[in-house]
C-alpha atoms as a PDB file:
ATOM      1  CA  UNK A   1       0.000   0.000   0.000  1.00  0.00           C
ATOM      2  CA  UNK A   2       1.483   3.699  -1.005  1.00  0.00           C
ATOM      3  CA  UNK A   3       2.184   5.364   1.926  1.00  0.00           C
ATOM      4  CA  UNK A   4       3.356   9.171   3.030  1.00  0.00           C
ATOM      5  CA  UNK A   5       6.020   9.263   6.050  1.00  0.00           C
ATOM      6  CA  UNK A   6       5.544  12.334   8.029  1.00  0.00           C
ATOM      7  CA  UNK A   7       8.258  13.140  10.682  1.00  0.00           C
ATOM      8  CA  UNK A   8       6.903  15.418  13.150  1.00  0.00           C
ATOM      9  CA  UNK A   9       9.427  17.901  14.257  1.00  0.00           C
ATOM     10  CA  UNK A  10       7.653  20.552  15.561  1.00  0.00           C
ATOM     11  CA  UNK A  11       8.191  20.561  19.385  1.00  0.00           C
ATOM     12  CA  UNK A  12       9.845  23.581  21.303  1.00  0.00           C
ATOM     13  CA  UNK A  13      12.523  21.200  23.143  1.00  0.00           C
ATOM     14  CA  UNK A  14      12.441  23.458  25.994  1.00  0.00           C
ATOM     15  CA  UNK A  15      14.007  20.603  28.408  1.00  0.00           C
ATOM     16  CA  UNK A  16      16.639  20.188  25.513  1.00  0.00           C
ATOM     17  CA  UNK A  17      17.213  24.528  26.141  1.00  0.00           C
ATOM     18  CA  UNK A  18      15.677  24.184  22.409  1.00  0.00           C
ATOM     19  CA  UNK A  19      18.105  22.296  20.847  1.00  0.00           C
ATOM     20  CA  UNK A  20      17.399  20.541  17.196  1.00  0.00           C
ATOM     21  CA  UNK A  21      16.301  16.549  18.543  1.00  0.00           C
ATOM     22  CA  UNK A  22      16.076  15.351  14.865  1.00  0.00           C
ATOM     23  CA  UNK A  23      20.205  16.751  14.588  1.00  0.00           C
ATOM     24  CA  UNK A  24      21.363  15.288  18.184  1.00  0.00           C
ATOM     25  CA  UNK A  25      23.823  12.271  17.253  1.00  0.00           C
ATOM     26  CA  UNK A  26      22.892   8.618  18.899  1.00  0.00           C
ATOM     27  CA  UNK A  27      25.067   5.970  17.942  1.00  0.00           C
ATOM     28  CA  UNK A  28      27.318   7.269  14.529  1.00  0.00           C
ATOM     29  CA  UNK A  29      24.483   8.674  13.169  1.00  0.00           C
ATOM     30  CA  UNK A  30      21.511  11.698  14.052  1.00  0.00           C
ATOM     31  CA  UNK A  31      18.518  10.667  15.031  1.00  0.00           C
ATOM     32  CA  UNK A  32      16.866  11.822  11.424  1.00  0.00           C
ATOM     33  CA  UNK A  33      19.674   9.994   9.876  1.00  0.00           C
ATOM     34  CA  UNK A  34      18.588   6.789  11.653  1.00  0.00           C
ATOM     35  CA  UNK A  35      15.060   7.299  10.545  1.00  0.00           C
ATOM     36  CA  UNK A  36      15.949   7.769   7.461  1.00  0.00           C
ATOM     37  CA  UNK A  37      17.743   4.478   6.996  1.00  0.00           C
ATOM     38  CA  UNK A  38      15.021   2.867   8.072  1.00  0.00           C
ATOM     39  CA  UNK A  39      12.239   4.772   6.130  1.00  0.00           C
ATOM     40  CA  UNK A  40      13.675   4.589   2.704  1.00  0.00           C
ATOM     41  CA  UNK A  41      13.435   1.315   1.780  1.00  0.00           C
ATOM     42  CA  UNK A  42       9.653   1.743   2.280  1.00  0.00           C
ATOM     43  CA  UNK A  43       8.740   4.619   0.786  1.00  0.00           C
ATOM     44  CA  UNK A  44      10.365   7.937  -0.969  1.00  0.00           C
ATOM     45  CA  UNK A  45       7.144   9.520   0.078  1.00  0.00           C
ATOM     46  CA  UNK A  46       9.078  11.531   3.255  1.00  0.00           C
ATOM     47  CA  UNK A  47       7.964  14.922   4.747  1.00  0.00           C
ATOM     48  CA  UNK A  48       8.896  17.102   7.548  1.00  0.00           C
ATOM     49  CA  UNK A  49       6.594  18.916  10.140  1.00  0.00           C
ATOM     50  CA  UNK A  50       7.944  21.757  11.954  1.00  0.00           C
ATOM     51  CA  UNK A  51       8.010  25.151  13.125  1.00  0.00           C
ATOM     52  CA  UNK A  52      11.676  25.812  12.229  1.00  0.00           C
ATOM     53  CA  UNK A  53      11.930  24.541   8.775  1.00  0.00           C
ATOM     54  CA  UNK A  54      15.121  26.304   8.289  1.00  0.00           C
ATOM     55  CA  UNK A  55      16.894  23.294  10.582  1.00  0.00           C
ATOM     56  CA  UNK A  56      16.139  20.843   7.923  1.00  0.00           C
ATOM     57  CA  UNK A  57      16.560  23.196   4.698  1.00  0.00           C
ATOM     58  CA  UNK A  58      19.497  21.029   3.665  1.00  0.00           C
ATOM     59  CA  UNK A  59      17.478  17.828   4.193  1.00  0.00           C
ATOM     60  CA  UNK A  60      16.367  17.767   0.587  1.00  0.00           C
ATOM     61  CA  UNK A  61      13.081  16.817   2.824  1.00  0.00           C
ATOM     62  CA  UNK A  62       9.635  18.178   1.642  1.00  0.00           C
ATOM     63  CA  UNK A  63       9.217  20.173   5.050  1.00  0.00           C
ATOM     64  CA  UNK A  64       6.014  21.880   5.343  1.00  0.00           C
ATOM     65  CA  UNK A  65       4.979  24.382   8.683  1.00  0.00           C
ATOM     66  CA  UNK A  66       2.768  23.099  11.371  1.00  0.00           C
ATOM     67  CA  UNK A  67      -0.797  24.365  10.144  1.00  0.00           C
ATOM     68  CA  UNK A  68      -1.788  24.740  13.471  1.00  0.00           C
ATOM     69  CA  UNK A  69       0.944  25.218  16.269  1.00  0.00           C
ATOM     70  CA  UNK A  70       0.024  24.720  19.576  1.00  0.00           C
ATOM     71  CA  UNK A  71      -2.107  21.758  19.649  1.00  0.00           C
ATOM     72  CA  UNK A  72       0.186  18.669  20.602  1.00  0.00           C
ATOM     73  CA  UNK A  73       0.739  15.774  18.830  1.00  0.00           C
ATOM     74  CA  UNK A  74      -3.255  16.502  17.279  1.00  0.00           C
ATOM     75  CA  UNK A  75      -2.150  19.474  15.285  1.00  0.00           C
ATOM     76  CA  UNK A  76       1.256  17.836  13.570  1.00  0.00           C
ATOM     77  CA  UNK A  77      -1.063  14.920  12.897  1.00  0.00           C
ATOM     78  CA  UNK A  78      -3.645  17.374  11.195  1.00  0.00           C
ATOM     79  CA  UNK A  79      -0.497  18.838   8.916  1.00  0.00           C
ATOM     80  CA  UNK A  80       0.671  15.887   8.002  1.00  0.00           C
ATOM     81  CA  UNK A  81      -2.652  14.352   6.566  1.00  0.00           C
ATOM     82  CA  UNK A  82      -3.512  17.340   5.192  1.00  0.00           C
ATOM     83  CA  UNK A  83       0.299  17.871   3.267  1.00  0.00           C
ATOM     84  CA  UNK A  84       0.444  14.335   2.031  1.00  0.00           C
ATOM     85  CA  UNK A  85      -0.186  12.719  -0.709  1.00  0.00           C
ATOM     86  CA  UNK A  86      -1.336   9.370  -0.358  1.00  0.00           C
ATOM     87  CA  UNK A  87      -4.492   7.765   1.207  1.00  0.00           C
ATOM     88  CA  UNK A  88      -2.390   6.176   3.978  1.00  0.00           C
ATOM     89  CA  UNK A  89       0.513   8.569   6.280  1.00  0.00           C
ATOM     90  CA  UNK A  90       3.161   7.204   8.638  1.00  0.00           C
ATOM     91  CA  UNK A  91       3.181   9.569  11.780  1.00  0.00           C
ATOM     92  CA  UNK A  92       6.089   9.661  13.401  1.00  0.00           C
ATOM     93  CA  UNK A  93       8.084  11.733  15.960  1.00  0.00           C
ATOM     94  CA  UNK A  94      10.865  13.100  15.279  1.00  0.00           C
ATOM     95  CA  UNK A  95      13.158  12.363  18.325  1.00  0.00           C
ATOM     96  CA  UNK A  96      12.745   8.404  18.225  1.00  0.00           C
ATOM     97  CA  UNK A  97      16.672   7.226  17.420  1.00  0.00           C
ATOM     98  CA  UNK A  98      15.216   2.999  17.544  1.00  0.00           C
ATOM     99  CA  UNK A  99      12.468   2.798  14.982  1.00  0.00           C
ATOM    100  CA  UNK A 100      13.260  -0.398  12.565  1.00  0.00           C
ATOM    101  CA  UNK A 101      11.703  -0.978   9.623  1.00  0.00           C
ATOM    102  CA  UNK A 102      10.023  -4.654   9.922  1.00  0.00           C
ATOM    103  CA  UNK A 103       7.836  -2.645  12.782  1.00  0.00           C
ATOM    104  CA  UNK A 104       6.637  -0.006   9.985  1.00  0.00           C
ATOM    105  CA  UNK A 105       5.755  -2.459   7.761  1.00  0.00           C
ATOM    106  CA  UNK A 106       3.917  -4.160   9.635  1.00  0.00           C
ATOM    107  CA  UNK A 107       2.164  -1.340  11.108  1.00  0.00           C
ATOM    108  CA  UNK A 108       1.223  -0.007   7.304  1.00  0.00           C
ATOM    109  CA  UNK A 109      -0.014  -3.125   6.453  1.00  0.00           C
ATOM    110  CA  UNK A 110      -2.451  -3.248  10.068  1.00  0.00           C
ATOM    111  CA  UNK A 111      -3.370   0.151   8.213  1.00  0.00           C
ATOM    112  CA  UNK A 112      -5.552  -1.368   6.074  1.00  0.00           C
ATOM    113  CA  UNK A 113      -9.119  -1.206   5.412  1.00  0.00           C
ATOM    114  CA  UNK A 114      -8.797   1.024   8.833  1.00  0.00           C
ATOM    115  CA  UNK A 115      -8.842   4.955   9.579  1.00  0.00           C
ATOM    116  CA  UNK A 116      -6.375   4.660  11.764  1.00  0.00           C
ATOM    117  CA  UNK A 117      -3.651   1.852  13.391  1.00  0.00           C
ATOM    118  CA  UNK A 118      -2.045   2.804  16.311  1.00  0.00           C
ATOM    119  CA  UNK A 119       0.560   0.627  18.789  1.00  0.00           C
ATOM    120  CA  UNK A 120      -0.850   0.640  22.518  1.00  0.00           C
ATOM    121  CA  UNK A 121       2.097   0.084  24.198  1.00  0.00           C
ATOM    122  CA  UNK A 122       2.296   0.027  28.762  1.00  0.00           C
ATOM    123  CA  UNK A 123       2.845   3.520  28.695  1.00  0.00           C
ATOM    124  CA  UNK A 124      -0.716   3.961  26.531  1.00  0.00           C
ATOM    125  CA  UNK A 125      -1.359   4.657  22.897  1.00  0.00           C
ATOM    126  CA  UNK A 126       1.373   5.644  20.690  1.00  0.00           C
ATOM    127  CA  UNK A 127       0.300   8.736  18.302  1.00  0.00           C
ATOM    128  CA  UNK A 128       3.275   9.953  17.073  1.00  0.00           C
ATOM    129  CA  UNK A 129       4.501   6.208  15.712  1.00  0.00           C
ATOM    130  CA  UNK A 130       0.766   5.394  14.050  1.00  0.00           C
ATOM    131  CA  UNK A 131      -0.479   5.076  10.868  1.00  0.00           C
ATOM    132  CA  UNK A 132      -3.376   7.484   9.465  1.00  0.00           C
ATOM    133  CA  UNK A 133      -6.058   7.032   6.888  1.00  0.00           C
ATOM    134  CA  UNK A 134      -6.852  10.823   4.684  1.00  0.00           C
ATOM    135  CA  UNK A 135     -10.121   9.937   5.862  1.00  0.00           C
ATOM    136  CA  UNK A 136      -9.373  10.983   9.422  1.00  0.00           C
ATOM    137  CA  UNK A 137      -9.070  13.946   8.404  1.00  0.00           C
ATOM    138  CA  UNK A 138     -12.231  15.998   9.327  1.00  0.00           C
ATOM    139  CA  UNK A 139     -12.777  14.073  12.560  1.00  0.00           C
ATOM    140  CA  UNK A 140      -9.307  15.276  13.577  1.00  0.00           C
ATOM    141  CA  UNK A 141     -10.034  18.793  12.407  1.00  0.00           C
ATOM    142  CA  UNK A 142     -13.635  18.762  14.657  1.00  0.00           C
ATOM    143  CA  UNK A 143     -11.145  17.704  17.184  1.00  0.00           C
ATOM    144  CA  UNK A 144      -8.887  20.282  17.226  1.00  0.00           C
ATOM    145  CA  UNK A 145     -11.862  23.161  17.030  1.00  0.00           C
ATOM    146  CA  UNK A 146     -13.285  21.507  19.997  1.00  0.00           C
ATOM    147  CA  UNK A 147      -9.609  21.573  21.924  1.00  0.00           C
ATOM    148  CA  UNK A 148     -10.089  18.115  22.181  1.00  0.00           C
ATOM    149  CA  UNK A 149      -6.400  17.046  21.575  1.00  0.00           C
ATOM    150  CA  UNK A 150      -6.804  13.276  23.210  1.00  0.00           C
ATOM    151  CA  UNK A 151      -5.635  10.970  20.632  1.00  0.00           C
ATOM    152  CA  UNK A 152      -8.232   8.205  23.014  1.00  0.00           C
ATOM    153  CA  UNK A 153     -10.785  10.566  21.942  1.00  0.00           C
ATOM    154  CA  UNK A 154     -10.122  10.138  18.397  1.00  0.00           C
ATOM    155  CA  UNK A 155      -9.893   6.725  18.128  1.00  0.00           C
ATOM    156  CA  UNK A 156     -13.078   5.877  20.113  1.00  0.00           C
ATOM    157  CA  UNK A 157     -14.355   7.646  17.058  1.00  0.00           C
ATOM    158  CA  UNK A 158     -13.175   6.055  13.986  1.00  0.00           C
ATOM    159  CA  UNK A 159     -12.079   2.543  12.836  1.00  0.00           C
ATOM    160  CA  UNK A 160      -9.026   1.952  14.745  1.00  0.00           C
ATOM    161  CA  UNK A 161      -7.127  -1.533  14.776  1.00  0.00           C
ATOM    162  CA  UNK A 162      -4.608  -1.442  18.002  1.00  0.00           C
ATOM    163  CA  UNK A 163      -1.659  -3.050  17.562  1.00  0.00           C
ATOM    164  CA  UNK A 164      -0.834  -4.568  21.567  1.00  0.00           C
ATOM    165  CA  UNK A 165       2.118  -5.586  23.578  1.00  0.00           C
ATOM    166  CA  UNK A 166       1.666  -9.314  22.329  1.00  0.00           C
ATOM    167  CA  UNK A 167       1.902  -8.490  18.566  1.00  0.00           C
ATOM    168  CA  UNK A 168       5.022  -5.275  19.614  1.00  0.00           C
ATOM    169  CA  UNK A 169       7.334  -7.672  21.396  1.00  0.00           C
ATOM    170  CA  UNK A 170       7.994  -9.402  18.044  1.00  0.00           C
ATOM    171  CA  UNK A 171       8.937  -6.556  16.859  1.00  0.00           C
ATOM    172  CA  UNK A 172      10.844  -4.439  19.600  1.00  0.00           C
ATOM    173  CA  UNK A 173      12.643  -7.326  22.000  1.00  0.00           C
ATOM    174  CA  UNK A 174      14.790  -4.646  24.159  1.00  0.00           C
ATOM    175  CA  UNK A 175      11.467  -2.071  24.788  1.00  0.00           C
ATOM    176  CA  UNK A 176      12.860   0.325  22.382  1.00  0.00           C
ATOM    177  CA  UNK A 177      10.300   1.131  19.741  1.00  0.00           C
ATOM    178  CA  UNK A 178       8.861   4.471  21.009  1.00  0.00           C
ATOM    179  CA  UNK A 179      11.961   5.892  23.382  1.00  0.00           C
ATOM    180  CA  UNK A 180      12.309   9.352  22.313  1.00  0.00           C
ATOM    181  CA  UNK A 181      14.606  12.333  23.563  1.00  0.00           C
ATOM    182  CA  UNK A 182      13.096  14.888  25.326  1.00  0.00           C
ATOM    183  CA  UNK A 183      15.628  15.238  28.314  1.00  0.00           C
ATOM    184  CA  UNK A 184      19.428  15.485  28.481  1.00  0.00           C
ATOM    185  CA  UNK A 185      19.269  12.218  30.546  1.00  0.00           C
ATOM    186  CA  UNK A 186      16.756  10.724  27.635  1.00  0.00           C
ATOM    187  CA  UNK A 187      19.757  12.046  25.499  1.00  0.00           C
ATOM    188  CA  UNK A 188      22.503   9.992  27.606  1.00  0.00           C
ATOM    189  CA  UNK A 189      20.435   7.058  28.150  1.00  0.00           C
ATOM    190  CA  UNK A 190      20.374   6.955  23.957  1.00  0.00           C
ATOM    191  CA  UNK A 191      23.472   6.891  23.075  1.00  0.00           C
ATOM    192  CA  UNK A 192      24.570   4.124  26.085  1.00  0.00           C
ATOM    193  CA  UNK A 193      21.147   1.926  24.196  1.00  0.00           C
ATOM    194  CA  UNK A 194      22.745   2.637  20.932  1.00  0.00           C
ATOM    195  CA  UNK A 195      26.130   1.483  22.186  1.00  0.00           C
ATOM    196  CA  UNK A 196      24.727  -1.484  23.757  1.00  0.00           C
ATOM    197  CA  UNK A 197      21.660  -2.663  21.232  1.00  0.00           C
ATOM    198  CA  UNK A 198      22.474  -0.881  17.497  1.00  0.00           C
ATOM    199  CA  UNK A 199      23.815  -4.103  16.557  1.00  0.00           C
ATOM    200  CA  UNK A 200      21.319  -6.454  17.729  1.00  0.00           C
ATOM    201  CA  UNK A 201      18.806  -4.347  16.243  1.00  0.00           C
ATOM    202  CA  UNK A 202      20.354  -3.937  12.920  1.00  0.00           C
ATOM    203  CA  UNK A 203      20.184  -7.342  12.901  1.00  0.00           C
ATOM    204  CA  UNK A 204      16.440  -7.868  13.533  1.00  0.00           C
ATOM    205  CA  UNK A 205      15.909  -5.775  10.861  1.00  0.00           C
ATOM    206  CA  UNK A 206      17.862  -7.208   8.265  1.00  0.00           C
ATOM    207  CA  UNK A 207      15.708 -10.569   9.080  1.00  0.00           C
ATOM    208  CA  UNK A 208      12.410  -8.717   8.868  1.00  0.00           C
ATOM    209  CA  UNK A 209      13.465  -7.214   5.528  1.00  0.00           C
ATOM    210  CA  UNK A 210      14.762 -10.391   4.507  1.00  0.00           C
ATOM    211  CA  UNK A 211      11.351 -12.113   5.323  1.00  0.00           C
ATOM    212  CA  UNK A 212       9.433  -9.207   3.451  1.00  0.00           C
ATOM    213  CA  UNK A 213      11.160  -9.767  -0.098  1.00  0.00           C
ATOM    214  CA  UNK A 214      10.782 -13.356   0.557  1.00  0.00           C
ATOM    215  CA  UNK A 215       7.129 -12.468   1.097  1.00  0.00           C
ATOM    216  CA  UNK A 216       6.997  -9.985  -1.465  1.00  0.00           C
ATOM    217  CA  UNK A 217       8.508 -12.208  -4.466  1.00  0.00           C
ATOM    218  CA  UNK A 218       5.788 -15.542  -3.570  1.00  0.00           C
ATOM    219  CA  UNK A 219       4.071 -16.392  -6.500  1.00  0.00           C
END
């Protein structure tokens, strides 16, 4: 299925004293970098939400403002359907250094014949690693007029398939999937994981691609 990936950059990084997350190096690489590796061979359908589109002016990225700052994850979500160009759009936030790419296929695939497929995860629903149908699109928009900016909220409301800690633990053995950087210890604690896990993990997804071209090439 075509699909748009939208990285959400748009957050002030105030506990970061507003430093670029997408730029900070984890591992030998930035955390955009890493995405990017692991985006690619999905889909050259890439964009970039953010309030500071100068920071990624050398990206060669698509990078289009946040249509309406101000309203949490809701309101990058709302750009990002809005900007792409496909029926189907990979959320995801921009300070995540441990994606892989067996998990976003496999989340684009739970995307279909759904408005919306979203990991729940122990710490709750995962908005800003989800997968978005165009036709979310006005119920996210009455959301956002009403200041209701509860992504629980929006899924009670349209078809939603929930991807839960059963069917995520193939996928992310170390707990890794949806860290993100929003501290300077968050920061620290990424680049010891990358040191300890980068090859493990490169690893699991060189079997999951593996799998999917094997998949992919079945008569």
């Amino acid at each position: 299925m075509p699909f748009t990936a939208a990285i959400i950059a748009g957050g002030r990084a105030s506990r970061l004293a507003g430093r670029d997350k997408s730029s900070l190096r984890v591992g030998d690489r930035s955390i955009l970098d890493r995405q990017l590796d692991v985006i690619r061979p999905l889909t050259d359908r890439i964009l970039v939400v953010t309030n500071r589109p100068e920071r990624f002016a050398l990206t060669g990225l698509p990078v289009i403002r946040d249509a309406v700052p101000g309203m949490a994850a809701l309101g990058g979500i709302y750009t990002a359907l809005t900007a792409a160009t496909t029926d189907c759009v990979l959320v995801l936030a921009g300070d995540m250094p441990f994606l892989n790419g067996p998990f976003l296929e496999h989340l684009v695939r739970a995307a279909d014949s759904v408005d919306l497929a979203i990991p729940r995860s122990a710490d709750g629903y995962q908005p800003l690693c989800a997968c978005y149908a165009r036709s979310c699109v006005e119920p996210v928009r009455r959301h956002l007029a009403n200041r209701a900016l509860r992504i629980q909220d929006l899924a009670a409301e349209v078809r939603t398939r929930e991807i839960g800690a059963t069917e995520l633990a193939e996928y992310d053995p170390h707990g890794l999937l949806f860290f993100n950087v929003n501290t300077p210890g968050d920061y620290e604690r990424a680049q010891q994981l990358a040191e300890r896990y980068d090859d493990q993990t490169d690893r699991i997804m060189r079997r999951g691609q593996s799998g999917a071209n094997r998949h992919r090439s079945a008569p």
